[in-house]
Protein backbone atom coordinates (compact mmCIF):
# COMPACT_ATOMS: atom_id res chain seq x y z
CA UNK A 1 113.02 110.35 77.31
CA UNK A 2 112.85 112.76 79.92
CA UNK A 3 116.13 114.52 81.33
CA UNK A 4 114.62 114.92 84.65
CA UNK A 5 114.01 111.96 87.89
CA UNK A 6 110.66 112.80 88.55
CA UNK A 7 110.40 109.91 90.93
CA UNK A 8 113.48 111.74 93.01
CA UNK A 9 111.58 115.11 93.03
CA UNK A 10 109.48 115.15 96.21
CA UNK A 11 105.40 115.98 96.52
CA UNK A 12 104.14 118.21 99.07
CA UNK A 13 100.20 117.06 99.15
CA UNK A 14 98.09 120.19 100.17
CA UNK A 15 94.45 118.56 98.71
CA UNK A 16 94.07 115.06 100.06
CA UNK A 17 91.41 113.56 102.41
CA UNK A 18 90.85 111.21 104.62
CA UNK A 19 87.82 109.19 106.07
CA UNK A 20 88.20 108.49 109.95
CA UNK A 21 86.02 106.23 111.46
CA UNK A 22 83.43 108.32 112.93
CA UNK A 23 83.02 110.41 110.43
CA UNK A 24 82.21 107.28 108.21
CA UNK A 25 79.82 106.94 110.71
CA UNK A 26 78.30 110.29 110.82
CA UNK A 27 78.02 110.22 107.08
CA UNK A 28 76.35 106.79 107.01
CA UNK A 29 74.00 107.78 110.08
CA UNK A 30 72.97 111.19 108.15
CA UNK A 31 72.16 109.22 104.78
CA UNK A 32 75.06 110.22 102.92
CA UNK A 33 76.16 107.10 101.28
CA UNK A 34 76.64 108.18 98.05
CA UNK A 35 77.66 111.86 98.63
CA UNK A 36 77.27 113.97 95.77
CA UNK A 37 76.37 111.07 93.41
CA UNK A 38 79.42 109.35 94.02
CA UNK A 39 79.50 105.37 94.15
CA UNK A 40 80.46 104.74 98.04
CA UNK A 41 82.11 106.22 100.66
CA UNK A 42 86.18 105.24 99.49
CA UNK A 43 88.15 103.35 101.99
CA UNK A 44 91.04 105.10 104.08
CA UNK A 45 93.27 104.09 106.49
CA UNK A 46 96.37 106.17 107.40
CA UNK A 47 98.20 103.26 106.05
CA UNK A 48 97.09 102.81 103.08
CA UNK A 49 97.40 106.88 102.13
CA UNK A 50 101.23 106.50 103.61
CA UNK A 51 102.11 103.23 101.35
CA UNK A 52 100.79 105.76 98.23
CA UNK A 53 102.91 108.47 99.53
CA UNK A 54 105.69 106.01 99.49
CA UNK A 55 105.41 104.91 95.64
CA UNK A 56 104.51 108.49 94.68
CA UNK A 57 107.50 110.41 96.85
CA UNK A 58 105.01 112.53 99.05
CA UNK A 59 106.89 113.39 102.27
CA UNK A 60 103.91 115.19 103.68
CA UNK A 61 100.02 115.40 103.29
CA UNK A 62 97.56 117.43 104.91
CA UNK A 63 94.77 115.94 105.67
CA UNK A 64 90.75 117.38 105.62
CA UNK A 65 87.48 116.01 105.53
CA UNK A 66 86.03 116.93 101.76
CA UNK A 67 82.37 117.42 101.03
CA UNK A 68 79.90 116.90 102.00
CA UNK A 69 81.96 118.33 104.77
CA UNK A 70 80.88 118.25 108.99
CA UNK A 71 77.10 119.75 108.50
CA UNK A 72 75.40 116.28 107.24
CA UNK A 73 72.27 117.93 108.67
CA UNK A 74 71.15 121.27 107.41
CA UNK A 75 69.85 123.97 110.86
CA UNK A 76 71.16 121.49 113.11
CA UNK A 77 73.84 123.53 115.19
CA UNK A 78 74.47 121.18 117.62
CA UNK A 79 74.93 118.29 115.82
CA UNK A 80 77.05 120.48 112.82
CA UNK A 81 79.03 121.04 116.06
CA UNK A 82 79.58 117.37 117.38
CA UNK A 83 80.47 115.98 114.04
CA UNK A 84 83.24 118.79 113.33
CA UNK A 85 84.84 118.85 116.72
CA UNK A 86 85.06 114.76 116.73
CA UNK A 87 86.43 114.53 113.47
CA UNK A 88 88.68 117.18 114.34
CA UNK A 89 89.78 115.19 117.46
CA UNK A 90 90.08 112.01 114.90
CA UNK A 91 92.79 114.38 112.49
CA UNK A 92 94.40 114.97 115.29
CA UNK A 93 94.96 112.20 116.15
CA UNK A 94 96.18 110.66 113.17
CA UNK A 95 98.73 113.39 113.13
CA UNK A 96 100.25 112.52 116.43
CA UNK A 97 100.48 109.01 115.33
CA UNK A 98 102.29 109.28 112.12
CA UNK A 99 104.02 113.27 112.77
CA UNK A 100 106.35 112.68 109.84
CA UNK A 101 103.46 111.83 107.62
CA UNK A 102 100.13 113.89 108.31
CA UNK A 103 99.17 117.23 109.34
CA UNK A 104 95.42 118.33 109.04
CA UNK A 105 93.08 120.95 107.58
CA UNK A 106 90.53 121.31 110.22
CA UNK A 107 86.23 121.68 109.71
CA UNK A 108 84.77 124.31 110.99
CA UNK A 109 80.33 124.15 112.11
CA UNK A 110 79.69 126.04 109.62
CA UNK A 111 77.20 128.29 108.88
CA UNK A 112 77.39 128.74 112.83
CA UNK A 113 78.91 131.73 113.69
CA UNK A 114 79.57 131.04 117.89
CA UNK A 115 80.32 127.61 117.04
CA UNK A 116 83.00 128.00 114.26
CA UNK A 117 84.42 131.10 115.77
CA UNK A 118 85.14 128.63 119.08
CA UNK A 119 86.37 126.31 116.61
CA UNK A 120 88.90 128.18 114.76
CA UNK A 121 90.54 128.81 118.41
CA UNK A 122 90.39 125.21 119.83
CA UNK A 123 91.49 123.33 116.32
CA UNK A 124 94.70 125.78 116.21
CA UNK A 125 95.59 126.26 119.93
CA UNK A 126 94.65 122.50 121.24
CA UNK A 127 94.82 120.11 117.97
CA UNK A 128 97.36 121.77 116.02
CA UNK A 129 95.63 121.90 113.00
CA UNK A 130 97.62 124.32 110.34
CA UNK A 131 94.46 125.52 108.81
CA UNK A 132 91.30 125.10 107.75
CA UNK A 133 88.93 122.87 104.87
CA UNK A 134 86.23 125.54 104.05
CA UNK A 135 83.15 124.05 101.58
CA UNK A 136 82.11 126.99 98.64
CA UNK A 137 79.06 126.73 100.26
CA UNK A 138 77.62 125.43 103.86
CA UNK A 139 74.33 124.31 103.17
CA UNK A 140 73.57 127.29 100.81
CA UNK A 141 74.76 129.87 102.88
CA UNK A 142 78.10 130.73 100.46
CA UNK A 143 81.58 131.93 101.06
CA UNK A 144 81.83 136.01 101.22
CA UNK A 145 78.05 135.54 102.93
CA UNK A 146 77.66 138.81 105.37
CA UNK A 147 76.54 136.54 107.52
CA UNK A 148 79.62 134.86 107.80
CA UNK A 149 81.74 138.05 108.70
CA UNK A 150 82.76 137.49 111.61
CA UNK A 151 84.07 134.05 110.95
CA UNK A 152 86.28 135.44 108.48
CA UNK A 153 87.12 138.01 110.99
CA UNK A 154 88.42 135.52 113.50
CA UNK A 155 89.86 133.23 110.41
CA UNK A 156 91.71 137.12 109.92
CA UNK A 157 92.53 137.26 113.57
CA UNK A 158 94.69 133.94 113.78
CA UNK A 159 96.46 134.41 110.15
CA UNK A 160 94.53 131.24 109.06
CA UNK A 161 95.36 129.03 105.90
CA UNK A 162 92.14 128.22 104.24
CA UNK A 163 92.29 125.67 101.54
CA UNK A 164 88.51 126.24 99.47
CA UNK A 165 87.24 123.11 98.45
CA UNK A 166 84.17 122.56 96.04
CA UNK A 167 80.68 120.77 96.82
CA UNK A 168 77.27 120.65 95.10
CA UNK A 169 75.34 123.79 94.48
CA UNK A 170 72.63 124.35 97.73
CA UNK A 171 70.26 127.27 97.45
CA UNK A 172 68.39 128.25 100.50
CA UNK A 173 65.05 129.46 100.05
CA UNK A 174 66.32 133.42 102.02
CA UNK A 175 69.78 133.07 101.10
CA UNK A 176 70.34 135.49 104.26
CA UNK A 177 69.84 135.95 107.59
CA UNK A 178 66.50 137.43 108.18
CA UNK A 179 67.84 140.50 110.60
CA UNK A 180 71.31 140.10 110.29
CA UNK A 181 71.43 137.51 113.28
CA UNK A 182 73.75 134.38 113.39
CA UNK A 183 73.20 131.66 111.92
CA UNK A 184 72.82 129.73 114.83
CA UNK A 185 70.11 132.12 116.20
CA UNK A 186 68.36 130.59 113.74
CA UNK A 187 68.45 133.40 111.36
CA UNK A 188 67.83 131.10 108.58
CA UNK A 189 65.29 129.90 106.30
CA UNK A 190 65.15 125.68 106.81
CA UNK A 191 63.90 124.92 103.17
CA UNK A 192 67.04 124.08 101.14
CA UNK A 193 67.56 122.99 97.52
CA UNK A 194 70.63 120.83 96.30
CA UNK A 195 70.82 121.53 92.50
CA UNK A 196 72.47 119.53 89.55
CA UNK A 197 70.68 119.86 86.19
CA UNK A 198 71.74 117.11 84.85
CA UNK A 199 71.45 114.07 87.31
CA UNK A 200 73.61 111.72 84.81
CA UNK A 201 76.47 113.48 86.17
CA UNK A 202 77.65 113.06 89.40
CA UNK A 203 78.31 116.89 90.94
CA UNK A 204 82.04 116.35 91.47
CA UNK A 205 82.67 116.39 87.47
CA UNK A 206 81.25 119.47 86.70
CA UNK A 207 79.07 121.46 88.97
CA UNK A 208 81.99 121.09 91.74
CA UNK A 209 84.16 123.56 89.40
CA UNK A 210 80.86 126.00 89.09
CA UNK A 211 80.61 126.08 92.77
CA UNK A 212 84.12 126.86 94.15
CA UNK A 213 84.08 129.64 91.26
CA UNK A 214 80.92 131.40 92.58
CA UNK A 215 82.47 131.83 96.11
CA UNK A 216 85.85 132.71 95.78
CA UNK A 217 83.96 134.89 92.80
CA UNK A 218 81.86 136.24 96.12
CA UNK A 219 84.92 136.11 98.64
CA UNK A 220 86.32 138.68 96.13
CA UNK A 221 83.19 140.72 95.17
CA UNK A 222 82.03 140.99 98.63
CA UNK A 223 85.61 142.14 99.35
CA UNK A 224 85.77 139.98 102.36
CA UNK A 225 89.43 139.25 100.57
CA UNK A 226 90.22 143.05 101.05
CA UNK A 227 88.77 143.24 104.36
CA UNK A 228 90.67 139.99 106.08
CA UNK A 229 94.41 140.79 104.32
CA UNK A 230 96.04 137.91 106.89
CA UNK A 231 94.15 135.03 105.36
CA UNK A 232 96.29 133.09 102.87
CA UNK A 233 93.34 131.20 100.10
CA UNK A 234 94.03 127.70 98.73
CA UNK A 235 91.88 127.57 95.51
CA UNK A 236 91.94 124.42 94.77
CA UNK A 237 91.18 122.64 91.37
CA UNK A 238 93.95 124.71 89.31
CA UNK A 239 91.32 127.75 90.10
CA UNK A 240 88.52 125.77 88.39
CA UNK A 241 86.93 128.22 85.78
CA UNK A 242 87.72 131.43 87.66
CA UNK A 243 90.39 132.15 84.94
CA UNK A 244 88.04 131.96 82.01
CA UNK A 245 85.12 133.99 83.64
CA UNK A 246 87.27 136.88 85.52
CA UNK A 247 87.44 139.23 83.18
CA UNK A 248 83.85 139.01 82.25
CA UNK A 249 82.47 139.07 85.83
CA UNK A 250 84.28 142.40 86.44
CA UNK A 251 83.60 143.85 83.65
CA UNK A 252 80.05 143.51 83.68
CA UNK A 253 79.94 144.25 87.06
CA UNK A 254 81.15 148.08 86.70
CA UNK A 255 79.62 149.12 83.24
CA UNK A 256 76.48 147.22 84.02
CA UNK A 257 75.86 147.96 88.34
CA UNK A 258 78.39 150.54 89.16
CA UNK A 259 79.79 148.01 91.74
CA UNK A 260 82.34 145.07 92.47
CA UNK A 261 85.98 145.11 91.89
CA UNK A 262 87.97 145.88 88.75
CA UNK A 263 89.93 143.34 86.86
CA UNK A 264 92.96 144.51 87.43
CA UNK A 265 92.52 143.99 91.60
CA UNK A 266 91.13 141.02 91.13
CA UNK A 267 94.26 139.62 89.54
CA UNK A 268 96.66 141.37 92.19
CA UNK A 269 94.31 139.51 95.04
CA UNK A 270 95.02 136.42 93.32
CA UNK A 271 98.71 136.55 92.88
CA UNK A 272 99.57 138.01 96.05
CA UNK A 273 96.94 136.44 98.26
CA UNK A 274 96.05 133.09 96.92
CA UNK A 275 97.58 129.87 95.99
CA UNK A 276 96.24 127.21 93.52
CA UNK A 277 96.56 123.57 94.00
CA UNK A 278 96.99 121.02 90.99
CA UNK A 279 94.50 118.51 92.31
CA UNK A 280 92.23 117.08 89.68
CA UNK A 281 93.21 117.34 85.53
CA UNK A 282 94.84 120.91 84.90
CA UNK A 283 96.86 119.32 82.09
CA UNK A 284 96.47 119.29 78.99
CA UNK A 285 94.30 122.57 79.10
CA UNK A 286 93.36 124.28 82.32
CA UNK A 287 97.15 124.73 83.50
CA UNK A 288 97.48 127.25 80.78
CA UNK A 289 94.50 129.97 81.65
CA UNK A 290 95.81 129.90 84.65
CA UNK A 291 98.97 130.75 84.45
CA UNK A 292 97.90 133.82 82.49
CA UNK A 293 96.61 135.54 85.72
CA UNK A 294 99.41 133.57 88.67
CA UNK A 295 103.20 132.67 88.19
CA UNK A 296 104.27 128.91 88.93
CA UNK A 297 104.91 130.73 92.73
CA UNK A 298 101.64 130.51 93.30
CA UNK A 299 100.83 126.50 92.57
CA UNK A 300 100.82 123.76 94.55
CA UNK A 301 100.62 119.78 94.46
CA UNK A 302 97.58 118.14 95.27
CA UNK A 303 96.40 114.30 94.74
CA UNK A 304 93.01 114.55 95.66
CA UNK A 305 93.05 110.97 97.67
CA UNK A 306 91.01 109.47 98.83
CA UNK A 307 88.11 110.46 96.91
CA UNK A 308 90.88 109.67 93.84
CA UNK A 309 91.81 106.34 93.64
CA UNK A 310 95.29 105.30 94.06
CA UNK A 311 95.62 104.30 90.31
CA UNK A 312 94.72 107.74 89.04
CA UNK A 313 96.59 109.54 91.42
CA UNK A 314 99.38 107.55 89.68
CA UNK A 315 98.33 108.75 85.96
CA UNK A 316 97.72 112.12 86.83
CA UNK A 317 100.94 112.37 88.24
CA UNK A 318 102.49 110.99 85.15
CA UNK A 319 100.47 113.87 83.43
CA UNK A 320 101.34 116.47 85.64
CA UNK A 321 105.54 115.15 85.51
CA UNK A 322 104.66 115.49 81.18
CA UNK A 323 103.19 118.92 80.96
CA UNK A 324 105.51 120.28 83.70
CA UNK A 325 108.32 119.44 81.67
CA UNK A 326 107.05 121.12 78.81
CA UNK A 327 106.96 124.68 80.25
CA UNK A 328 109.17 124.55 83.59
CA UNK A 329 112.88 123.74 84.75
CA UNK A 330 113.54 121.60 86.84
CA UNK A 331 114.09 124.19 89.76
CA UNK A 332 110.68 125.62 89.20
CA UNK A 333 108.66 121.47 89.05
CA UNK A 334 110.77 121.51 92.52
CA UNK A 335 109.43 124.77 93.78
CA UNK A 336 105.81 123.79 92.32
CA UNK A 337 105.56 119.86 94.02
CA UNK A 338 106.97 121.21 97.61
CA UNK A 339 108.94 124.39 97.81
CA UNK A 340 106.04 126.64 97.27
CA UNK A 341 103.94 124.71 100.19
CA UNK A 342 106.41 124.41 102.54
CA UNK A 343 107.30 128.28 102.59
CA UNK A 344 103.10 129.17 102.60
CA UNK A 345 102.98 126.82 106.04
CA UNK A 346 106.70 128.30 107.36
CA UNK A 347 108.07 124.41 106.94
C-alpha cells in the first residue's frame, strides 16, 4: 500500500487541449475530421475538462489548440490568420469565465512571419495568454527554420513560454524560402506532402514522437536555442526520443560535417533551458532515459485531454502516482505535479 495520498497531492496541467466551438468549425469546414488518423474530433466543454480536474485534483490547466493546429489550409495567410486570432479570442474567453480554472497557450499563423509576429504581441498584451502552442512543424516549414527567425526573435523579445507539441511529418517540396523572403510573401513552394509509412497507424502513436524530436533536434542544431536565451521550451511527451538519439546526432554531426553542437551543450540547453511534460506513457520506460540527461526540476504534469479520454487520463495517472513512488519523495512528486510549473509561469 502506498505511504503517500496521491489524491491530496495537487496537478498542475501544462499539456491539455481544448476544442472551442469555432475551431470545431474551422476544422470541420477545412476537412479535418479525422485529424491525423484519429477517429473524430473529441468533445470539450469547459465543464466537462473542470469536473475531470475535480476527480483528478488539477487546480489549474492551460489550455491550447493541439494539431493539426490554426493553419487547416496550407499558403493560405489570411485564413491561417482568421482561424488563430478567433480561436485565440475563444481561449480567452474561456479563461475569463472560469479564472480559477483555465489559462491558455495561444496559436500563432504560422509559417507567417508579419502575421505571427503581430500575434505574439496581441495574444500576450490583449488576451492574456501566458504563452504559446508551437506545432514541430507548420505545414512543413519546421521549428529552427531560418525562415522563421524572426518569429523566434520576437518569441525572444517578450520572454515567451513555448510549450512544443508534436503533429504528422509534412515535407514541402523547397523546404525554404526561395530568396530568403517571408513566408507570407509567398516565399514558398505550395506542393506539400503529409507522410506516415505505415497508414495502419494513426500518426499520434508513433510518428508524433519522430516529429517533435526532429525540431527541437533543429531548434538546437540551428542554434536558434543559443540565439533566443529568454525563451523557456516545453518539450512535451517526456522529450519523446530525443534522449535515445542525442548523443548520436551530435556525434555524427562533428566527426562526420564539422558542424552542429556538441553533446555536452546540448545537455546544458536542456537542463537549464527546457522543461519536459509527462503527458502521454513515460512510465514504465521512457521516464528513465530521460532523467539521465534532466533532474525531476525540470518535469512537469501533463494529461493530454481532450485528445485523451477521461478514463485514461485516470490510468495514466495511476501509473504516473506508481512509478513516481518508486524513484521520488514525496517532496519531489509535489515539486514534479505543480511546484515546478507554477515557479516556470511566476504563479
Amino acid at each position: 500500500m502506498s505511504s503517500i495520498n496521491f489524491a491530496k497531492i495537487e496537478r498542475f496541467d501544462v499539456h491539455c487541449h481544448a476544442i472551442t466551438p469555432k475551431y470545431r468549425q474551422f476544422l470541420i469546414q477545412t476537412g479535418h475530421q479525422n485529424p491525423d488518423g484519429m477517429p473524430a474530433i473529441p468533445e470539450w466543454t469547459p465543464e466537462q475538462h473542470i469536473s475531470l480536474m475535480k476527480e483528478t485534483n488539477i487546480t489549474t490547466s492551460i489550455l491550447s489548440i493541439s494539431t493539426p493546429g490554426t493553419f487547416l489550409q496550407p499558403f493560405n495567410p489570411s485564413l491561417t490568420k482568421e482561424i488563430s486570432r478567433s480561436t485565440n479570442i475563444e481561449l480567452s474567453e474561456i479563461c475569463a469565465a472560469y479564472p480559477q480554472h483555465f489559462r491558455f497557450f495561444a496559436s500563432l499563423p504560422l509559417p507567417f512571419v508579419p502575421e505571427s509576429i503581430a500575434e505574439i504581441d496581441y495574444a500576450l498584451d490583449t488576451l492574456g495568454a501566458v504563452g504559446f502552442c508551437v506545432l514541430s512543424n507548420a505545414n512543413g516549414v519546421y521549428m529552427g527554420d531560418k525562415a522563421l527567425d524572426p518569429i523566434f526573435d520576437k518569441l525572444n523579445e517578450r520572454k515567451a513560454i513555448l510549450l512544443m507539441h508534436p503533429t504528422s511529418c509534412k515535407i514541402l517540396s523547397h523546404a525554404h524560402s526561395r530568396d530568403g523572403a517571408a513566408a507570407s510573401d509567398s516565399g514558398f513552394e505550395t506542393e506539400m506532402t503529409v507522410v506516415n509509412p505505415l497508414q495502419q497507424i494513426p500518426s499520434g502513436l508513433l510518428e508524433y514522437l519522430f516529429d517533435e524530436t526532429r525540431a527541437v533536434v533543429n531548434l538546437l542544431l540551428s542554434e536558434t536555442v543559443t540565439r533566443c536565451p529568454d525563451i523557456k521550451f516545453i518539450m512535451s511527451h517526456a522529450g519523446c526520443v530525443l534522449p535515445l538519439v542525442l548523443e548520436r546526432i551530435a556525434v555524427a554531426m562533428q566527426t562526420f560535417f564539422g558542424g552542429g553542437v556538441d553533446s555536452d551543450e546540448m545537455k546544458r540547453l536542456l537542463r537549464e533551458r527546457f522543461h519536459f511534460d509527462l503527458a502521454g506513457l513515460p512510465w514504465p520506460d521512457m521516464i528513465h532515459a530521460l532523467l539521465r540527461i534532466v533532474g525531476p526540476e525540470r518535469l512537469v504534469y501533463g494529461s493530454d485531454y481532450c485528445w485523451t479520454p477521461p478514463a485514461l487520463v485516470k490510468t495514466l495517472i495511476q501509473k504516473m502516482d506508481e512509478g513516481a513512488e518508486d524513484i521520488w519523495t514525496e517532496d519531489t512528486i509535489k515539486e514534479v505535479y505543480a511546484g515546478n510549473a507554477k515557479k516556470l509561469f511566476g504563479i
